[in-house]
Protein backbone atom coordinates (compact mmCIF):
# COMPACT_ATOMS: atom_id res chain seq x y z
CA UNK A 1 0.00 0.00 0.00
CA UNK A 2 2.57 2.43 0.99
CA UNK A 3 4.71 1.66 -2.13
CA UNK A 4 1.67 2.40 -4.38
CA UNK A 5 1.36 5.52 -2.70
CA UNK A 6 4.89 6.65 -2.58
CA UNK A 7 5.30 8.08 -6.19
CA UNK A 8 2.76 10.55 -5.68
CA UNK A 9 4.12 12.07 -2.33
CA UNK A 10 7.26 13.15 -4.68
CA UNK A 11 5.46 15.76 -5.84
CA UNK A 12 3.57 18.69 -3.13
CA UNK A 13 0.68 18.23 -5.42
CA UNK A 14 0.51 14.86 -3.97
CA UNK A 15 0.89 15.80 -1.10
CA UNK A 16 -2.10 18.16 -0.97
CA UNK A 17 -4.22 15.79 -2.73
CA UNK A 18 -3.26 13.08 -0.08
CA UNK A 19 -4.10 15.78 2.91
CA UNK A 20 -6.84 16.92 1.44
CA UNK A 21 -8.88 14.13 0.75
CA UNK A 22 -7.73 12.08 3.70
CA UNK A 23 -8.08 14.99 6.21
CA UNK A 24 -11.71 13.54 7.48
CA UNK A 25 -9.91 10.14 8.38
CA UNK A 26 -7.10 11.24 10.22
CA UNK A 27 -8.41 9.95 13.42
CA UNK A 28 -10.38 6.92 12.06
CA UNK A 29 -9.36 3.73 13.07
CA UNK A 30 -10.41 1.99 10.40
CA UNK A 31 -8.85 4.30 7.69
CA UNK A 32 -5.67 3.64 5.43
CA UNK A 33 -4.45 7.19 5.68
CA UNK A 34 -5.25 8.34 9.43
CA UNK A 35 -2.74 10.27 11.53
CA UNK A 36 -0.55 7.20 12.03
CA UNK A 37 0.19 6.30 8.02
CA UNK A 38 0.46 10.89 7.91
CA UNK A 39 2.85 10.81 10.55
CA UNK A 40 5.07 8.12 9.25
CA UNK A 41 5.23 9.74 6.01
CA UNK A 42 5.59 13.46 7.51
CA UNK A 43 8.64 12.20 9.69
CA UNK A 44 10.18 11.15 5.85
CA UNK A 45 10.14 14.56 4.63
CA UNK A 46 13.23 17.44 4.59
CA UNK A 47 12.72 20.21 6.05
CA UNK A 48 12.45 22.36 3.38
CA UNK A 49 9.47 20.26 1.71
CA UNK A 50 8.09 20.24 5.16
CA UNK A 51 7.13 23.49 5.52
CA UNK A 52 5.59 23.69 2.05
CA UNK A 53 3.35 21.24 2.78
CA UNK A 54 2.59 20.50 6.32
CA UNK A 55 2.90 23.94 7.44
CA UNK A 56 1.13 25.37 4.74
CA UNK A 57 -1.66 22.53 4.73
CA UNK A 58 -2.06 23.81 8.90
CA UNK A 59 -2.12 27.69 8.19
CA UNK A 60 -4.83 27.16 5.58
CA UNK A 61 -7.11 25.78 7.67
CA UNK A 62 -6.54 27.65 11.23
CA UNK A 63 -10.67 27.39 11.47
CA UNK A 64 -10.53 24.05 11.57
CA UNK A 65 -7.54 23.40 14.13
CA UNK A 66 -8.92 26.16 16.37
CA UNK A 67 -12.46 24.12 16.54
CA UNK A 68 -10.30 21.01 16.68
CA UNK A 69 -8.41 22.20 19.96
CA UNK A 70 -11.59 23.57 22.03
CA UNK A 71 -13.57 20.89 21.25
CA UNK A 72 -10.93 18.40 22.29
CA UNK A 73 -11.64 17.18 25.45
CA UNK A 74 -15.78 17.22 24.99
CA UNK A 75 -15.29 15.08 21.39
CA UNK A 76 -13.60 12.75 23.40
CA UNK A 77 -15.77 11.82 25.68
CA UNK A 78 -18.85 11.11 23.05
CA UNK A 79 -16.62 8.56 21.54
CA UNK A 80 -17.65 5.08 21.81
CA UNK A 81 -16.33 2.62 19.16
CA UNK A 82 -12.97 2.15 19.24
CA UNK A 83 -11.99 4.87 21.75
CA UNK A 84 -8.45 4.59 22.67
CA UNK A 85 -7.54 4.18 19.01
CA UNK A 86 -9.20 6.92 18.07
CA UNK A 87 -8.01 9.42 20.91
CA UNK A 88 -4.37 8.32 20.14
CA UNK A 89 -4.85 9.27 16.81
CA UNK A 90 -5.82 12.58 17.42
CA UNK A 91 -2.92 12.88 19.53
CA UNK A 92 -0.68 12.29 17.23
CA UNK A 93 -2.55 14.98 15.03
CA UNK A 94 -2.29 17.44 18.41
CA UNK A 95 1.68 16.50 18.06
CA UNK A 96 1.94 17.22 14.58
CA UNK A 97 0.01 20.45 14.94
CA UNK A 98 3.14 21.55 17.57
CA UNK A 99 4.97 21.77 14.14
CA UNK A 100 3.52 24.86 12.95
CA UNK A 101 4.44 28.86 12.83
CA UNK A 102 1.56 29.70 14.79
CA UNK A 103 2.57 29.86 18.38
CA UNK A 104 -1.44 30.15 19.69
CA UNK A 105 -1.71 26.89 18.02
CA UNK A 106 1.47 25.12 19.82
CA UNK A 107 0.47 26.38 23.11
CA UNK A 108 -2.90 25.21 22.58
CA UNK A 109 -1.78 21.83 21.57
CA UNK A 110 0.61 21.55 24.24
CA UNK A 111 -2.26 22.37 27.04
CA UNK A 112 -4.37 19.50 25.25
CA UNK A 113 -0.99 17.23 25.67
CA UNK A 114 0.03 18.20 29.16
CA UNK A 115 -3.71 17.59 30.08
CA UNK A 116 -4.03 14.02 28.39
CA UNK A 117 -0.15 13.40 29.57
CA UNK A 118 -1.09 14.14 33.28
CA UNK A 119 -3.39 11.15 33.62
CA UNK A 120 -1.13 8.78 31.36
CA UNK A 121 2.63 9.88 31.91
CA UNK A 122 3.28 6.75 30.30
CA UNK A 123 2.07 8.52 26.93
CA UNK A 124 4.62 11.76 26.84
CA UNK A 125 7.87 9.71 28.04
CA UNK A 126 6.72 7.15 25.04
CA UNK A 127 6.23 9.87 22.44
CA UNK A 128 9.40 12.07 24.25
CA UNK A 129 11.88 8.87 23.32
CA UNK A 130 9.93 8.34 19.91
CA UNK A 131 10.31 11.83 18.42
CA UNK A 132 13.63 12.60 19.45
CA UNK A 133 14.94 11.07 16.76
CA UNK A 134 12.47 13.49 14.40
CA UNK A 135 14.24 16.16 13.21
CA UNK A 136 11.21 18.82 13.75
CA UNK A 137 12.27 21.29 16.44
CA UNK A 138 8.94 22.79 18.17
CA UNK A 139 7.72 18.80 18.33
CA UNK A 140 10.77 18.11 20.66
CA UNK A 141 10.88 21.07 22.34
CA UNK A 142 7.45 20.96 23.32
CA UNK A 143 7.30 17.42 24.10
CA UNK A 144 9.59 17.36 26.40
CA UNK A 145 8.31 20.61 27.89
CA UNK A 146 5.02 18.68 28.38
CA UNK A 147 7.24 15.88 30.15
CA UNK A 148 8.88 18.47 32.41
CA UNK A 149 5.22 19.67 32.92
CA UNK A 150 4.40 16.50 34.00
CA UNK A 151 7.12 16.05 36.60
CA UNK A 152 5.80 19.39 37.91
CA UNK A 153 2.32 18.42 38.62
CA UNK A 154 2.84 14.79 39.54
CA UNK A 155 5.90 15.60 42.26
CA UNK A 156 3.75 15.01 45.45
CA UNK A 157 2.35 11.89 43.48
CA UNK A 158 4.57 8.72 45.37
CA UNK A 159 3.23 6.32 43.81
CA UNK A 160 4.23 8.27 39.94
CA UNK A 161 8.01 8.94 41.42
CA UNK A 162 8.78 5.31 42.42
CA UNK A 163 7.03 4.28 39.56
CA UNK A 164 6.82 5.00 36.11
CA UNK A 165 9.09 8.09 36.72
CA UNK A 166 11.76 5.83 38.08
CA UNK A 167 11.24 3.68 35.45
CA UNK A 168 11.85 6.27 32.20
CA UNK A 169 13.75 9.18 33.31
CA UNK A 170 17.20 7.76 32.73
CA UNK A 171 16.05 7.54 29.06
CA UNK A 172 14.68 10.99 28.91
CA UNK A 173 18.01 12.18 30.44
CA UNK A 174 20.43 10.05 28.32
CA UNK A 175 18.58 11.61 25.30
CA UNK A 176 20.49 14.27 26.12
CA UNK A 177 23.37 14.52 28.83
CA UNK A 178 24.13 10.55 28.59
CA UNK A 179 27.56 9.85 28.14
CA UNK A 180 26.45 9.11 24.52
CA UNK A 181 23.94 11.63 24.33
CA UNK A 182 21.44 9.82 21.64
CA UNK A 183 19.52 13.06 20.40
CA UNK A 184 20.97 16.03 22.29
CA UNK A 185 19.79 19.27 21.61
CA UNK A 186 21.26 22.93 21.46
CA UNK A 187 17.51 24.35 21.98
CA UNK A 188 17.86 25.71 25.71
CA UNK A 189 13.82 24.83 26.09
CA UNK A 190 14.85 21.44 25.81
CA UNK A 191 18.02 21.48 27.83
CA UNK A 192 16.03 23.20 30.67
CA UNK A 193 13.11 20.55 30.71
């Protein structure tokens, strides 16, 4: 499936196509080209192609993230076939939408992550560890702000600290100041979280 697809996304017109008519599926389940086949092929791209598309393909449809964003949490709970799947996937649209030049839009995705990531830490030290490897600089940064913002709220929580934060912080901190550092960063946000 991928292969058939892959000649097309050489092009931004197939690109825009593929966004375009898949948009309504990115968080369905059931769909060939949700969020999870997008992001896959989104981490693929340079840079410079990036922005052209991606970027572009967010900024022309602000309305539509905006709704997206304060509608987040209420969408979610009138869900009711195939709930998890479909609340990761728009997730991993909420992470993808960090990537963009508007900064009301990246602190409004990073409230709905640090909100989600609160009640399943689990979820930001996964995606922390998976993205660092991405080479798409607000994602990081703000994911591992979110972590940080994590830690913050969940200090006083015992039974977080001896668990789960035990568990994954000596990943999250050999990402970066490990004596072979496997994604370190020269973004101070990212140093400081």
């Amino acid at each position: 499936f991928a292969l058939k697809i892959k000649p097309f996304l050489k092009s931004r017109v197939g690109w825009e196509g593929l966004l375009d008519e898949s948009m309504r599926n990115f968080v369905n389940p059931n769909s060939s080209f949700n969020m999870s086949f997008i992001s896959g092929q989104l981490k693929k791209l340079p840079q410079f192609q990036f922005d052209f598309i991606w970027t572009k393909f967010v900024f022309d449809r602000w309305i539509t993230w905006d709704e997206f964003f304060d509608n987040f949490f209420e969408d979610n709970d009138k869900i009711e076939e195939n709930k998890e799947e479909t609340v990761l996937l728009k997730l991993e649209l909420v992470i993808w939408l960090l990537e963009t030049t508007s900064r009301n839009f990246r602190d409004k995705a990073t409230l709905v992550l640090l909100d989600y990531a609160t009640q399943n830490p689990q979820f930001i030290f996964r995606k922390v560890i998976e993205y660092s490897s991405v080479s798409r600089p607000y994602i990081y940064e703000r994911l591992i702000a979110v972590c940080y913002g994590v830690c913050l709220r969940k200090k006083n929580d015992n039974d977080f600290i001896n668990g789960i934060f035990k568990e994954q912080i000596n990943a999250i901190y050999n990402l970066q100041f490990g004596n072979e550092p496997t994604a370190p960063s020269f973004n101070y946000i990212a140093i400081d979280s």
